[in-house]
N, C-alpha and C. Protein backbone atom coordinates (compact mmCIF):
# COMPACT_ATOMS: atom_id res chain seq x y z
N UNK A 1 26.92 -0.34 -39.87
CA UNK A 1 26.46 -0.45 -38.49
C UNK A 1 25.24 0.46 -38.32
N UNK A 2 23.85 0.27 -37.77
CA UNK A 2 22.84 0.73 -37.39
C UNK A 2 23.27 1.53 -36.63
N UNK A 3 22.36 2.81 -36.46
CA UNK A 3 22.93 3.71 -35.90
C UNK A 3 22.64 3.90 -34.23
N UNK A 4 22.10 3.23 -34.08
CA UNK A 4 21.49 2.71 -32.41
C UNK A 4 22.22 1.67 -31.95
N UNK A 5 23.08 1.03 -32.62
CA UNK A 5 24.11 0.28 -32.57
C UNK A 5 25.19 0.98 -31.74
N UNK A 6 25.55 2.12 -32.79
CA UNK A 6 27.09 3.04 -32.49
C UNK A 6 26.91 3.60 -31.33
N UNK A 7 25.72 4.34 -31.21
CA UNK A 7 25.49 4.74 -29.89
C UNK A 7 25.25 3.90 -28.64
N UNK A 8 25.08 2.56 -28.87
CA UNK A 8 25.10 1.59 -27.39
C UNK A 8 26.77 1.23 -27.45
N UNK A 9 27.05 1.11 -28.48
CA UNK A 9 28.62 0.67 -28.67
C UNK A 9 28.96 1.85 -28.05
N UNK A 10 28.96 3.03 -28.33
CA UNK A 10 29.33 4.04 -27.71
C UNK A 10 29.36 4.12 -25.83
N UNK A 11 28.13 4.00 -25.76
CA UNK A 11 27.78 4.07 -24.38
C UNK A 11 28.34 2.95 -23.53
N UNK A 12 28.13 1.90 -23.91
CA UNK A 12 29.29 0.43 -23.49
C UNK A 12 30.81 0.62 -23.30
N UNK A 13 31.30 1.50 -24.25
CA UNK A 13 32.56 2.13 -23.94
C UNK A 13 33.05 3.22 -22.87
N UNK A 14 31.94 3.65 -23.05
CA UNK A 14 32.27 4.72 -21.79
C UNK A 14 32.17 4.01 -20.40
N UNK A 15 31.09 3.32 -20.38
CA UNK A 15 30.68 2.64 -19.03
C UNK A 15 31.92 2.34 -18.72
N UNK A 16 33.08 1.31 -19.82
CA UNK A 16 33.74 0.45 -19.28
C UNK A 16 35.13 1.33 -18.89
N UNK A 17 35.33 2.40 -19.89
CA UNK A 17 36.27 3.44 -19.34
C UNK A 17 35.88 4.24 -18.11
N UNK A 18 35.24 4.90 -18.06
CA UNK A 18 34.17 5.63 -16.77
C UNK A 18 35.05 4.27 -15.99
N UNK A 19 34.95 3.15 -15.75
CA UNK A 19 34.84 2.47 -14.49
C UNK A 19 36.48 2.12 -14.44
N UNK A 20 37.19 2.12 -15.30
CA UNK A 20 38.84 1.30 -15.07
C UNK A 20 39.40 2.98 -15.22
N UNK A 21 39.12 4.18 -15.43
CA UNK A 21 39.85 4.95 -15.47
C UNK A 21 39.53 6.69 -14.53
N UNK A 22 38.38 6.12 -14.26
CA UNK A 22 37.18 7.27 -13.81
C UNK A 22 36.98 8.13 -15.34
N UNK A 23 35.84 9.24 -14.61
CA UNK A 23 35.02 9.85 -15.41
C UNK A 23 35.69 11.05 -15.96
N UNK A 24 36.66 11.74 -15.15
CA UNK A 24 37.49 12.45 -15.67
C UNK A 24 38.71 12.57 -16.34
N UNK A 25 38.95 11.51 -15.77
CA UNK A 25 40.68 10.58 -16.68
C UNK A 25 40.22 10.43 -17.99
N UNK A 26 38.53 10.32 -18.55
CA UNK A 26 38.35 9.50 -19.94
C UNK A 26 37.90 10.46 -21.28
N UNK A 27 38.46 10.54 -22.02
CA UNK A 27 38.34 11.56 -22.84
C UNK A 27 37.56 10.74 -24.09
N UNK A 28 36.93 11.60 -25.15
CA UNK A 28 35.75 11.25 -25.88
C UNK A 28 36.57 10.89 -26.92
N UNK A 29 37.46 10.75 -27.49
CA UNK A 29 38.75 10.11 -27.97
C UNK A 29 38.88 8.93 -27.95
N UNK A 30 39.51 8.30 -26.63
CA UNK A 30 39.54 6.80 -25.99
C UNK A 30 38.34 6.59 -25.98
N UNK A 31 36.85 6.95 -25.42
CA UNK A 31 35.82 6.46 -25.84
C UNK A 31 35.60 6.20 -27.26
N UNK A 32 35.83 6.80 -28.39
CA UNK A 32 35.74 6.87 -29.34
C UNK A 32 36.48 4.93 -30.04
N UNK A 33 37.77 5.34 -29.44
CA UNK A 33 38.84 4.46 -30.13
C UNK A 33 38.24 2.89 -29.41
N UNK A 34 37.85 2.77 -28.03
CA UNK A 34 37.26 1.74 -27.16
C UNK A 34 35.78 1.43 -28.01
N UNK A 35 35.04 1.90 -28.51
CA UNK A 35 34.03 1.55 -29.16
C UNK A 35 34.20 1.41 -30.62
N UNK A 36 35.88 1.66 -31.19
CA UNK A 36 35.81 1.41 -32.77
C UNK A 36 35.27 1.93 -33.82
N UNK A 37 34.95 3.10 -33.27
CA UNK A 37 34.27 4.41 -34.81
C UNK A 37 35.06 5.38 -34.39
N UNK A 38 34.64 6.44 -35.42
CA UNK A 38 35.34 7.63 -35.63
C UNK A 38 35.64 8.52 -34.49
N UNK A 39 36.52 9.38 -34.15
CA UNK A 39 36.92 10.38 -33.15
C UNK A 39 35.58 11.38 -32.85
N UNK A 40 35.20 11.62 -33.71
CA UNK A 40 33.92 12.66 -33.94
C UNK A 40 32.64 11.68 -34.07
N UNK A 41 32.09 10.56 -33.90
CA UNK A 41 30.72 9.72 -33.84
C UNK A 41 30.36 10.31 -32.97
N UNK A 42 31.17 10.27 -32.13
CA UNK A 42 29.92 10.41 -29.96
C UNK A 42 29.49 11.96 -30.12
N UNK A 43 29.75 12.60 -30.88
CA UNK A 43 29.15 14.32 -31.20
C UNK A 43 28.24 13.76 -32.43
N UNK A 44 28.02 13.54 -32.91
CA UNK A 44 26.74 12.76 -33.68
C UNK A 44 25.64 12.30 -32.62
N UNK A 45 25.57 11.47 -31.43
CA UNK A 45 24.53 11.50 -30.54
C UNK A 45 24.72 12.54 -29.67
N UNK A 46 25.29 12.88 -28.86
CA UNK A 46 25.93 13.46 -27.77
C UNK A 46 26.31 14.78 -27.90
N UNK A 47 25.72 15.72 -27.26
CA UNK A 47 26.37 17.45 -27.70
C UNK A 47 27.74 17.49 -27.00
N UNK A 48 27.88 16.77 -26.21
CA UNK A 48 29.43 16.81 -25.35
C UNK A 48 30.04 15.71 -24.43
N UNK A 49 30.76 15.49 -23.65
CA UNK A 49 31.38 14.50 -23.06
C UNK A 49 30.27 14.49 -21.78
N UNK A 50 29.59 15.78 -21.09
CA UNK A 50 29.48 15.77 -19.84
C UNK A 50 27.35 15.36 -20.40
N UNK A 51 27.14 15.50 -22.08
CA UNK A 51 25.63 14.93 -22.04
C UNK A 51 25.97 13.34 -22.23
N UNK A 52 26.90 12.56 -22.77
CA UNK A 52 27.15 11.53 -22.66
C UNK A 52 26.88 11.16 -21.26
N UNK A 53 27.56 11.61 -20.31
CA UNK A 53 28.24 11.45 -19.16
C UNK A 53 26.66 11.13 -18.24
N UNK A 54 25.54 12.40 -18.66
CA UNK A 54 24.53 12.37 -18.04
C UNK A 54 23.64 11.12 -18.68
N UNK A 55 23.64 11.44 -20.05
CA UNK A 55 22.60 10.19 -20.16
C UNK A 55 22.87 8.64 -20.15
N UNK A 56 24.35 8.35 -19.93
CA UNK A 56 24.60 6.77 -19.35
C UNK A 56 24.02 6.85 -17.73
N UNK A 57 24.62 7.60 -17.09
CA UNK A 57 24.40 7.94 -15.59
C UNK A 57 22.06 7.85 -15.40
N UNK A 58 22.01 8.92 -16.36
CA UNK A 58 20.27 9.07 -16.55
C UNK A 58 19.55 7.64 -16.15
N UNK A 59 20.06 6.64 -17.58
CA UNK A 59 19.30 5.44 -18.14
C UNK A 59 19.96 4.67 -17.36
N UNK A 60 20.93 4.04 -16.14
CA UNK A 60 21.38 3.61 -15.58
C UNK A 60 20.61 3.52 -14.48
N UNK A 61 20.10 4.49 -13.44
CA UNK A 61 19.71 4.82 -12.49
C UNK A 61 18.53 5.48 -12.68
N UNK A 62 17.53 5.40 -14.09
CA UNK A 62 16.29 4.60 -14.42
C UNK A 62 16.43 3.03 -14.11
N UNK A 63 17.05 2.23 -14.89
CA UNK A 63 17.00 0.87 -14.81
C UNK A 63 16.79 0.34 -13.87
N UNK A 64 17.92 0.63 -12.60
CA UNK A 64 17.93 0.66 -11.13
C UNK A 64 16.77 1.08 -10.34
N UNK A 65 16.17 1.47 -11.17
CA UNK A 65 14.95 2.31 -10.45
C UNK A 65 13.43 1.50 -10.53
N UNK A 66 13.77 0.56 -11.03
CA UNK A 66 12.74 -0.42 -12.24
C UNK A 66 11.46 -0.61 -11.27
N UNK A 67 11.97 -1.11 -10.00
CA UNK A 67 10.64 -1.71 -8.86
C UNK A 67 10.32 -0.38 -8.12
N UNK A 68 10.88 0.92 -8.07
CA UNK A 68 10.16 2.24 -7.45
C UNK A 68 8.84 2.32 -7.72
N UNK A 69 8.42 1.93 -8.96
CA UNK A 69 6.88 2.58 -8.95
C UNK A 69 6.03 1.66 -8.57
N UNK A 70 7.00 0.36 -8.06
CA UNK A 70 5.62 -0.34 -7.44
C UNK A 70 5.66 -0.06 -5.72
N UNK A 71 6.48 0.28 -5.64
CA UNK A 71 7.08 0.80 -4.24
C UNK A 71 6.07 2.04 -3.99
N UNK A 72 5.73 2.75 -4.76
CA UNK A 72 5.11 4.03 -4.57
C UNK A 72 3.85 4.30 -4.53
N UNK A 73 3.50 2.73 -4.84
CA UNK A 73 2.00 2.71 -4.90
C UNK A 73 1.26 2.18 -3.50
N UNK A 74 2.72 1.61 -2.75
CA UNK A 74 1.92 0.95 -1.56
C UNK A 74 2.70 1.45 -0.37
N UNK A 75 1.90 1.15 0.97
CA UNK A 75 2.29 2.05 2.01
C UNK A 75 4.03 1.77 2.43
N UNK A 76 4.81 2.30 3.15
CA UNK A 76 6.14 1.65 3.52
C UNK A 76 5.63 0.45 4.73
N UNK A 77 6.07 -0.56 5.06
CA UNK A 77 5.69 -2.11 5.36
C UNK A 77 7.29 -2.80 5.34
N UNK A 78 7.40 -3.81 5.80
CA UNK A 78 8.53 -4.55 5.97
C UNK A 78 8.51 -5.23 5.20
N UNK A 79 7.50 -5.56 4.63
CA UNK A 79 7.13 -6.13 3.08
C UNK A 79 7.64 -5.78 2.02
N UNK A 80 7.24 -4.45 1.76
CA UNK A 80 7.13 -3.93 0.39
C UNK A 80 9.03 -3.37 0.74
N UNK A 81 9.28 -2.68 1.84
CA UNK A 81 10.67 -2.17 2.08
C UNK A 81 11.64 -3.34 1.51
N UNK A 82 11.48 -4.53 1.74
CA UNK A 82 12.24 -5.46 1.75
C UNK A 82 12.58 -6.05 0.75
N UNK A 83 11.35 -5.80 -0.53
CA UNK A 83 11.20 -6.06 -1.81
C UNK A 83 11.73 -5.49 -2.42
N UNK A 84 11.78 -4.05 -2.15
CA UNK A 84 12.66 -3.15 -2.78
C UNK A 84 13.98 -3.21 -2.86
N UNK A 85 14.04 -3.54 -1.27
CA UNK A 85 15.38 -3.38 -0.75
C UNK A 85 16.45 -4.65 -1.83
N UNK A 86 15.69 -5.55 -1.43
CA UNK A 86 16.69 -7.27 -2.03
C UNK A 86 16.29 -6.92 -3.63
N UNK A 87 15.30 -6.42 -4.54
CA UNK A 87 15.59 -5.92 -5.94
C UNK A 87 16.63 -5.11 -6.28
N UNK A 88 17.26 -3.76 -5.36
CA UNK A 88 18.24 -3.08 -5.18
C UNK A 88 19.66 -3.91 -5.45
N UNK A 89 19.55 -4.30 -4.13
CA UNK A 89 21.00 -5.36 -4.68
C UNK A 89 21.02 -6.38 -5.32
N UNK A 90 20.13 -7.00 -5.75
CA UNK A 90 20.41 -8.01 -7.11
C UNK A 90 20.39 -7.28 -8.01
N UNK A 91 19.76 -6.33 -8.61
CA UNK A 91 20.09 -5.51 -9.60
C UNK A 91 21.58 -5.02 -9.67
N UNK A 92 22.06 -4.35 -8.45
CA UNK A 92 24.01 -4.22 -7.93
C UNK A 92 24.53 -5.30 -8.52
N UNK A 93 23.93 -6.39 -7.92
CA UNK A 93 24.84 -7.89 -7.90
C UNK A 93 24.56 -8.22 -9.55
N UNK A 94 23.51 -8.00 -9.90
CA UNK A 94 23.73 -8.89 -11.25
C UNK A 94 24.54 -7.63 -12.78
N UNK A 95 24.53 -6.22 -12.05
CA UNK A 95 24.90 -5.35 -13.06
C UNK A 95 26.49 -4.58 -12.43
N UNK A 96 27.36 -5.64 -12.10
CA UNK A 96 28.45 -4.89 -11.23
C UNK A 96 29.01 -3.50 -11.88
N UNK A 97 29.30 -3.51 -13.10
CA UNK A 97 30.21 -2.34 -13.84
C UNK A 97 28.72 -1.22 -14.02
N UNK A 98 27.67 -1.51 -13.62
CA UNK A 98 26.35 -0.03 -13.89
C UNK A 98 26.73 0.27 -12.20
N UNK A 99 26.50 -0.84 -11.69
CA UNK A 99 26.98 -0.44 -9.98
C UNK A 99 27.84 0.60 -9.51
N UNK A 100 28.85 0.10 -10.09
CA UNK A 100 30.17 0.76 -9.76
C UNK A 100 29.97 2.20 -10.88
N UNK A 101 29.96 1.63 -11.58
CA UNK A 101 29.46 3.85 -12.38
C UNK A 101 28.69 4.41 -11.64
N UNK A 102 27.56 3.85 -11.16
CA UNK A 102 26.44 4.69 -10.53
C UNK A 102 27.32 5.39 -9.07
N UNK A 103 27.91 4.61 -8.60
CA UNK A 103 28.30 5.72 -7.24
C UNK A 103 29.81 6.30 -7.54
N UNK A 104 30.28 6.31 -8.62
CA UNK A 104 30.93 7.77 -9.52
C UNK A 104 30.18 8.58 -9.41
N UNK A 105 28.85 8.70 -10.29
CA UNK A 105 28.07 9.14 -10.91
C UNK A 105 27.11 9.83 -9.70
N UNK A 106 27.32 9.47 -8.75
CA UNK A 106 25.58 9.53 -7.89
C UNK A 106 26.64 10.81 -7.15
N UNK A 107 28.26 10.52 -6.99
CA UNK A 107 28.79 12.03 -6.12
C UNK A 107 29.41 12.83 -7.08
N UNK A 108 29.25 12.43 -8.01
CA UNK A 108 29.89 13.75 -9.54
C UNK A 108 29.58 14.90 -9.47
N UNK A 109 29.62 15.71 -10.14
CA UNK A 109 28.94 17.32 -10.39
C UNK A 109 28.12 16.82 -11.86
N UNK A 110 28.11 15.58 -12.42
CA UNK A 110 27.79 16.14 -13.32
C UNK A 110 25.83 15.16 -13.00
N UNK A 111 25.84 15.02 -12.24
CA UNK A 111 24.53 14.18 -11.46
C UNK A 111 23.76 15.38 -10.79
N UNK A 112 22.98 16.30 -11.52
CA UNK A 112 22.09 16.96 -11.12
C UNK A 112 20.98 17.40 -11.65
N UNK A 113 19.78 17.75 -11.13
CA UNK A 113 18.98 18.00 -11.57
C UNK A 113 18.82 18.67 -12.98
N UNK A 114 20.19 19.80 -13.01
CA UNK A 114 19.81 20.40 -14.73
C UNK A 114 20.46 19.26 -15.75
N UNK A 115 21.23 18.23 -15.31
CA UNK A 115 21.47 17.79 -16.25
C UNK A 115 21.03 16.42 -16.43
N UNK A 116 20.31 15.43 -15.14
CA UNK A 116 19.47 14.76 -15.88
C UNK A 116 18.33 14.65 -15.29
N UNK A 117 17.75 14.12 -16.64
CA UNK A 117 15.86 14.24 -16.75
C UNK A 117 15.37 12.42 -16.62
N UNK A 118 15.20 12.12 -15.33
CA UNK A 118 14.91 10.96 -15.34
C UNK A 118 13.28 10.73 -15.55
N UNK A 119 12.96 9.78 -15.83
CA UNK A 119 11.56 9.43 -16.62
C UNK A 119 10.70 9.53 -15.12
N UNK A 120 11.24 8.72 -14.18
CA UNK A 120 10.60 8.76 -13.00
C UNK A 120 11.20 9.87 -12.22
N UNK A 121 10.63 10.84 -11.94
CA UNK A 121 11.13 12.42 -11.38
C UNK A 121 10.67 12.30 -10.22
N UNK A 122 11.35 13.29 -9.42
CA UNK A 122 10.81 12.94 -8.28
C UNK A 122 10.97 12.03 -6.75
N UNK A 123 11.94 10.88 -7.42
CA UNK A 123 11.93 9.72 -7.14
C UNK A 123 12.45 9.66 -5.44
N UNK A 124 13.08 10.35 -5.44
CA UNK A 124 13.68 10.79 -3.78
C UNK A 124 12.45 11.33 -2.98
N UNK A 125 12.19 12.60 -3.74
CA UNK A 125 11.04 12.66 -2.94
C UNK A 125 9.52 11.91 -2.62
N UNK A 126 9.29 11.40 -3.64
CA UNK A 126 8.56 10.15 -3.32
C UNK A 126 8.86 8.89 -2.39
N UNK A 127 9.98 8.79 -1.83
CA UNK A 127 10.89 8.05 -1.49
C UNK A 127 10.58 8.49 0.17
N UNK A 128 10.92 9.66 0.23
CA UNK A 128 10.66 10.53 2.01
C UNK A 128 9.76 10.82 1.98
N UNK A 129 8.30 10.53 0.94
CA UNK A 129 6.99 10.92 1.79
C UNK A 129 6.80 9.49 1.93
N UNK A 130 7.18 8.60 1.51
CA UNK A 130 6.79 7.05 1.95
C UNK A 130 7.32 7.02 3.25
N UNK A 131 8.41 6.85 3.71
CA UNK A 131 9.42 7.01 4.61
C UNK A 131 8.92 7.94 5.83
N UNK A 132 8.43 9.39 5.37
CA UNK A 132 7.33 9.42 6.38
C UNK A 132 5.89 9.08 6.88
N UNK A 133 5.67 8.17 5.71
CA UNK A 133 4.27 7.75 6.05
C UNK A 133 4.71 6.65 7.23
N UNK A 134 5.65 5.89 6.93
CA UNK A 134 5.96 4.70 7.49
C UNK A 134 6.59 5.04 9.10
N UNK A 135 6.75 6.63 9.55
CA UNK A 135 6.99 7.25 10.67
C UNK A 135 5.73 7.49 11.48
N UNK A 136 4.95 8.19 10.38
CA UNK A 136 3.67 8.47 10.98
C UNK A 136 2.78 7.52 11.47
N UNK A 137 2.45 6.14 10.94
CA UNK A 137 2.03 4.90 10.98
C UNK A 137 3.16 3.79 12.00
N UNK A 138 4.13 4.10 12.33
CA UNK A 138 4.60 3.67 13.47
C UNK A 138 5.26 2.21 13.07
N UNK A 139 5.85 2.11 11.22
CA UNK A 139 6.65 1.03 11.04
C UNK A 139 8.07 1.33 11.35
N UNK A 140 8.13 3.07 11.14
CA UNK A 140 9.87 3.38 11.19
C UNK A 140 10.15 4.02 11.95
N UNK A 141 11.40 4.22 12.69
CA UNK A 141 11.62 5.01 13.62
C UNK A 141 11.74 6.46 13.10
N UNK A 142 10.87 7.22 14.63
CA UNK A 142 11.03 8.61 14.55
C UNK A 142 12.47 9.15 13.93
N UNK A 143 13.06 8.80 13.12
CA UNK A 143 14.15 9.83 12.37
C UNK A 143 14.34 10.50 11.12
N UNK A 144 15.34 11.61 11.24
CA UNK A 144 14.49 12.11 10.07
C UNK A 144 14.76 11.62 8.43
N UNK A 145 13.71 11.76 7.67
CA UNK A 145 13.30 10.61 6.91
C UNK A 145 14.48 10.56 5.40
N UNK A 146 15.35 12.09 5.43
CA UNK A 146 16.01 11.62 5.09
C UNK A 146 17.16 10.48 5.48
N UNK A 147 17.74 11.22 6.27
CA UNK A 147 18.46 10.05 7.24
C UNK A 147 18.30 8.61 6.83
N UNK A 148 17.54 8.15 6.62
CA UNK A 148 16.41 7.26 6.55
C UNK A 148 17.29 6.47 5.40
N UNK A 149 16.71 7.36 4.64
CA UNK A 149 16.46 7.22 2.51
C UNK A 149 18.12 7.24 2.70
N UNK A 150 18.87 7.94 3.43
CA UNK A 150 20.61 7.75 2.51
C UNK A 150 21.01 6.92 3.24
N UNK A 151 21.01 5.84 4.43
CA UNK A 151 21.05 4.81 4.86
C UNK A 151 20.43 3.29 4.38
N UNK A 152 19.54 3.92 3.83
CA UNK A 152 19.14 2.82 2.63
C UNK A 152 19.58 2.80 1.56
N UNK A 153 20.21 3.41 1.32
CA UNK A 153 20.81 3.76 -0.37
C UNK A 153 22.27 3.31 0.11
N UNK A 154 22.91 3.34 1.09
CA UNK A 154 24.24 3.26 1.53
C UNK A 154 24.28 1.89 1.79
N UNK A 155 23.06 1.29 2.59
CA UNK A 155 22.97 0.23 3.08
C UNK A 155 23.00 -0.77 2.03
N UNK A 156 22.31 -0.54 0.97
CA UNK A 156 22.56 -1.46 -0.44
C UNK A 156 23.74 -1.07 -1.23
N UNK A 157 24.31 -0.21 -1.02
CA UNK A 157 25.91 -0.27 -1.94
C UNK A 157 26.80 -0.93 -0.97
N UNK A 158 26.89 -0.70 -0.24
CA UNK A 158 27.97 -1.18 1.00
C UNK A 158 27.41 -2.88 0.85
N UNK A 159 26.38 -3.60 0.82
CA UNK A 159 25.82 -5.14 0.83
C UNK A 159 26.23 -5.89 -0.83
N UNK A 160 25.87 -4.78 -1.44
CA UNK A 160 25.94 -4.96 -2.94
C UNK A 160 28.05 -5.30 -3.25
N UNK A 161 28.46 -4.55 -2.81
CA UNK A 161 30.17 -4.67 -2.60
C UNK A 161 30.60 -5.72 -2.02
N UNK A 162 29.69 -6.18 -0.86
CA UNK A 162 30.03 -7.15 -0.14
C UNK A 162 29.88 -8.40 -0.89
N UNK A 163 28.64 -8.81 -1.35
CA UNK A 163 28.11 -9.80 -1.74
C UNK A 163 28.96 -9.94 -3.12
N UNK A 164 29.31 -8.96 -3.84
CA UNK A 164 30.11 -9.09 -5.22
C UNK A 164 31.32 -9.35 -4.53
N UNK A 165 31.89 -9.42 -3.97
CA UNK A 165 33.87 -9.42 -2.87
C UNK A 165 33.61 -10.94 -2.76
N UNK A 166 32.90 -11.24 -2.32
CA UNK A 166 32.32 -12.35 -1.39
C UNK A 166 31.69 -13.58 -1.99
N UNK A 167 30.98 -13.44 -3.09
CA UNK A 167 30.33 -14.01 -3.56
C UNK A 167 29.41 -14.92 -2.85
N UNK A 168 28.63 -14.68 -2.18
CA UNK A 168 28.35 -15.17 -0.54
C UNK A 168 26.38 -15.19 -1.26
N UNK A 169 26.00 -16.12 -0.99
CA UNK A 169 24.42 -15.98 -1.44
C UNK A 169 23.46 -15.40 -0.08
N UNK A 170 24.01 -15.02 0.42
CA UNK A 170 23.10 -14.65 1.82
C UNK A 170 22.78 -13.23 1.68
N UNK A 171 21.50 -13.10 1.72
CA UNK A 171 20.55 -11.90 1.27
C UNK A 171 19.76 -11.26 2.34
N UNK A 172 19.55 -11.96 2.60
CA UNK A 172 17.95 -11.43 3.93
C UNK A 172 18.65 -11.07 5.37
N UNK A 173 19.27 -12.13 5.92
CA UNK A 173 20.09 -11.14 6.95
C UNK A 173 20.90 -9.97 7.11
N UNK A 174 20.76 -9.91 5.91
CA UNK A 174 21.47 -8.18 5.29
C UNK A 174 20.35 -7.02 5.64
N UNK A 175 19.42 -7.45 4.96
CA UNK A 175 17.91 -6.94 4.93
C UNK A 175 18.18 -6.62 6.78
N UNK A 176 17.53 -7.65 7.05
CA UNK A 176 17.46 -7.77 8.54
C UNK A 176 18.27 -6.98 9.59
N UNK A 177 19.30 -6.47 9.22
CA UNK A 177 20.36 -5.69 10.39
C UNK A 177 20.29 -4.16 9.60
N UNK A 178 19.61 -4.29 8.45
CA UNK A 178 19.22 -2.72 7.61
C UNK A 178 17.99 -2.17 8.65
N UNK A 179 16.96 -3.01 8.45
CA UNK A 179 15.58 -2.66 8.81
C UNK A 179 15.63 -2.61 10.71
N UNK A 180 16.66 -3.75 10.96
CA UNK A 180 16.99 -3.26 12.74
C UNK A 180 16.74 -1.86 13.02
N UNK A 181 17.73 -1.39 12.05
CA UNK A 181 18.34 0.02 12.53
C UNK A 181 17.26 1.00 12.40
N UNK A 182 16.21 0.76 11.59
CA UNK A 182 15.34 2.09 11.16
C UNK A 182 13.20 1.17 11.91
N UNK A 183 13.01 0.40 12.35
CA UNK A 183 11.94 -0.22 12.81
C UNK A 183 11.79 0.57 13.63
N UNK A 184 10.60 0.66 14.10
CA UNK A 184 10.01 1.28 15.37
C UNK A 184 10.30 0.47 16.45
């Protein structure tokens, strides 16, 4: 087996334990035995359970992150918000088990700045100076801009749950009772 192999095999295992058992129930063991190599492989990539832990969580919520930098290049707009917004949850909708890790992962201890190094840094805060541009320019309502940013982030997990429960193809009126709430 290639050795970039063992380690996605690896990481595929955890995802799928991480999600049927949580993150703390799952020991590097059962990951081990769930991916079919040795007890000791995942310490061959991995210095420990909790750098595993970060870099599925890391490259996950990169992936998720895929349309931010085009987001960052242009002003906040009902346009560009909306693009983001409906990429957000089809990305949810089409990756349910990264979904469901990511909001383990997004209220963990082990989701922080010292422990991961995402490629796009920053990304929040790039996120609330858009968010206040789009205050200052009079697309979003005067609130404050975090407020804002974790209502949008809530607003696509809570739609993303729905639409996976549901299996329901209706997208944009979702959008639409999001952007109600935060329009000028």
């Amino acid at each position: 087996m290639v050795v970039e192999d063992k380690k996605k095999k690896i990481l595929e295992a955890a995802l799928k334990l991480f999600n049927e058992k949580g993150i703390d129930n799952t020991s590097t063991s059962l990951i081990s035995k769930e991916a079919g190599v040795a007890t000791g492989t995942p310490y061959l990539y991995f210095e420990n359970k909790v750098d595993l832990i970060t870099e599925l969580g890391t490259s996950i919520q990169e992936e998720s992150l895929g349309s931010f930098l085009d987001l960052i290049e242009s002003l906040v707009s009902y346009k560009s918000l909306k693009k983001f917004w409906l990429e957000r949850v089809e990305w949810g909708v089409n990756n349910p088990n990264k979904h469901k890790f990511m909001i383990q992962f997004k209220s963990s201890p082990y989701n922080n700045k010292k422990n991961t190094k995402l490629k796009i840094p920053d990304h929040e805060k790039k996120l609330l100076n858009l968010i206040e541009d789009g205050i200052k320019n009079k697309t979003l309502k005067d609130l404050p801009p975090k407020y804002i940013s974790k209502f949008f982030s809530a607003h696509v997990t809570f739609t993303v749950e729905y639409i996976i429960q549901t299996k329901t193809k209706e997208r944009k009126i979702f959008f639409e009772t999001f952007f109600d709430g935060i329009k000028y």
